[in-house]
Protein backbone atom coordinates (compact mmCIF):
# COMPACT_ATOMS: atom_id res chain seq x y z
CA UNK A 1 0.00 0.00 0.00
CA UNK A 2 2.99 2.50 0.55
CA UNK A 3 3.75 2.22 -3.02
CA UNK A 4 0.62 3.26 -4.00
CA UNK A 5 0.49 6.04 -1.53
CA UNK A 6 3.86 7.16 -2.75
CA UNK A 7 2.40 7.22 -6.35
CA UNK A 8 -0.34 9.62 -5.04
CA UNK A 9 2.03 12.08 -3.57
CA UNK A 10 3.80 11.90 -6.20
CA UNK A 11 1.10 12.83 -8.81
CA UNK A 12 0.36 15.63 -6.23
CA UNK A 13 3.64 17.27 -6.20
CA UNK A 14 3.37 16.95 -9.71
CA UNK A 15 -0.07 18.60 -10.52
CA UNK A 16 1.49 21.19 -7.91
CA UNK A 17 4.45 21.83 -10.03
CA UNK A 18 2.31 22.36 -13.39
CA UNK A 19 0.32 24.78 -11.21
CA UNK A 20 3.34 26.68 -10.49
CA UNK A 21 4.43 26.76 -13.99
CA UNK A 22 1.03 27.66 -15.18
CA UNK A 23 0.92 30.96 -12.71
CA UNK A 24 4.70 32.19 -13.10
CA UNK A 25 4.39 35.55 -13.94
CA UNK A 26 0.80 36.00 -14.45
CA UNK A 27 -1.39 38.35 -12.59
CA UNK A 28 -4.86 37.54 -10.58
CA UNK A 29 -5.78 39.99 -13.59
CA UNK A 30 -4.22 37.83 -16.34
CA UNK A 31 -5.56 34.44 -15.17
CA UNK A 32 -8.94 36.03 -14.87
CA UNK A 33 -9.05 36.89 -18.42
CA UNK A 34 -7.37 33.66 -19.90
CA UNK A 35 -9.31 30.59 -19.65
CA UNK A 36 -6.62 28.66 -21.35
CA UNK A 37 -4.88 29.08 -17.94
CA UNK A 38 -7.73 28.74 -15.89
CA UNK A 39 -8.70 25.23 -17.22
CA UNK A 40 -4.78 23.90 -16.91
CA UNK A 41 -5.04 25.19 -13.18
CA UNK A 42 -8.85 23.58 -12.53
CA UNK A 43 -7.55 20.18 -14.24
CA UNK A 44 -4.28 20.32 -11.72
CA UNK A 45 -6.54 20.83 -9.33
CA UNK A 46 -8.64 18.33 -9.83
CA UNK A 47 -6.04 15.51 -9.89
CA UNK A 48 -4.49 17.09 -6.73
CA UNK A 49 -8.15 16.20 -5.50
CA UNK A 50 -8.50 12.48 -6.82
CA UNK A 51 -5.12 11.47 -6.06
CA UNK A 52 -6.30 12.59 -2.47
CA UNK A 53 -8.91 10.83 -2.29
CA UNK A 54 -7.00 7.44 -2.85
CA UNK A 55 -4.40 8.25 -0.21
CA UNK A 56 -4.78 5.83 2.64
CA UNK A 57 -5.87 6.68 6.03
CA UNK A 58 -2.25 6.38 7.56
CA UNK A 59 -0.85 8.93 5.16
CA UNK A 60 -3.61 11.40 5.91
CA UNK A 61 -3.29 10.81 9.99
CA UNK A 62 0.74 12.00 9.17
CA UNK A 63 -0.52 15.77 8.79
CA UNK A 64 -3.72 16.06 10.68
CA UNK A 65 -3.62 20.09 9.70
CA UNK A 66 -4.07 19.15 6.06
CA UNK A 67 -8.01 19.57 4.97
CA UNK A 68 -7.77 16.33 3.14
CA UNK A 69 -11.75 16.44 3.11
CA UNK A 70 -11.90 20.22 1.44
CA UNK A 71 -9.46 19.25 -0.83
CA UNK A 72 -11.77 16.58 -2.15
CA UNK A 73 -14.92 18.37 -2.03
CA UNK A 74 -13.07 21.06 -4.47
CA UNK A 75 -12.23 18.61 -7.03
CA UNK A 76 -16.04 16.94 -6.89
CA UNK A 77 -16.79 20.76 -7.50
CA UNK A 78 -14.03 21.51 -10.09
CA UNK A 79 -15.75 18.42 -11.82
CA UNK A 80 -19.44 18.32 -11.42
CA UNK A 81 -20.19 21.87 -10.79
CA UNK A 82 -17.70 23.16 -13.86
CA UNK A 83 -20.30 25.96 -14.63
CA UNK A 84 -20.11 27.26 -10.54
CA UNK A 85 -17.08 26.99 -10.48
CA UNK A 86 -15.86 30.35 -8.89
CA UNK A 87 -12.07 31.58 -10.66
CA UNK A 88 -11.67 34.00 -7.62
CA UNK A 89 -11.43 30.53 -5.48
CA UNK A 90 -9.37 29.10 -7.60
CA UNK A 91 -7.37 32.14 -7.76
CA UNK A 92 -6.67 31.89 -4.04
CA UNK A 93 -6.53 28.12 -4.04
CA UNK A 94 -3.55 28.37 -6.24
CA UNK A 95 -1.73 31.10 -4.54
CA UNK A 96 -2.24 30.65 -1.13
CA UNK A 97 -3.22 27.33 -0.21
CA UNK A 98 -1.45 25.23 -2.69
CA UNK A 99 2.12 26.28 -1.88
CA UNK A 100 1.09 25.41 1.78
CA UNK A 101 -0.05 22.24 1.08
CA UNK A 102 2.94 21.37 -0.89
CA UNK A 103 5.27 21.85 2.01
CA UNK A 104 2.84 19.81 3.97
CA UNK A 105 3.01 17.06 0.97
CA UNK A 106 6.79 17.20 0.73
CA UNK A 107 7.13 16.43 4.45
CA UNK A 108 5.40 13.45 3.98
CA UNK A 109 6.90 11.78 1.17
CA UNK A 110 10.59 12.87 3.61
CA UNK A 111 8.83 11.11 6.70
CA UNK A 112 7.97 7.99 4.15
CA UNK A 113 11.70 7.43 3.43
CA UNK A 114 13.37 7.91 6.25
């Protein structure tokens, strides 16, 4: 089961990473106006939430100050609400809470190979 977990976290840290590359240099401005952005963000976002979901309870008990749950919910959003999906939260999501929760994720996968 570790492997699998490891997998997860991995495609995490990944769909964090695109995220990154997707926002470098562009304004709250800019990434409200370009939904070629938006949608690369949303679909990181949404595999950030499904590979979540299929982390086992162990790995989630590791960081008890993650919201594994909200994390979820936004990805059922991202997916079955696409046409409420609000870009302001995803805005925020991005560049707030997802370099947060990459620290948290990193710590993790250290704490998994030591």
């Amino acid at each position: 089961m570790e492997k699998n977990n490891t997998v997860y976290l991995r495609h995490i840290i990944d769909a964090i990473e695109k995220i990154e590359k997707y926002l470098s240099g562009v304004s709250e401005e800019s990434f409200v106006s370009n939904s070629l952005v938006q949608d690369g963000v949303i679909r990181q976002l949404g595999i950030i939430g499904e590979a979540t979901r299929h982390l086992s309870n162990e790995i989630r008990q590791m960081d008890d100050t993650v919201p594994w749950q909200d994390i979820s919910d936004m990805r059922n959003k991202l997916i079955h609400d696409y046409f409420g999906v609000d870009i302001d939260t995803v805005w925020i999501t991005a560049k707030e809470d997802i370099p947060v929760f990459k620290k948290q994720i990193e710590v993790i996968i250290k704490n998994l190979s030591e």
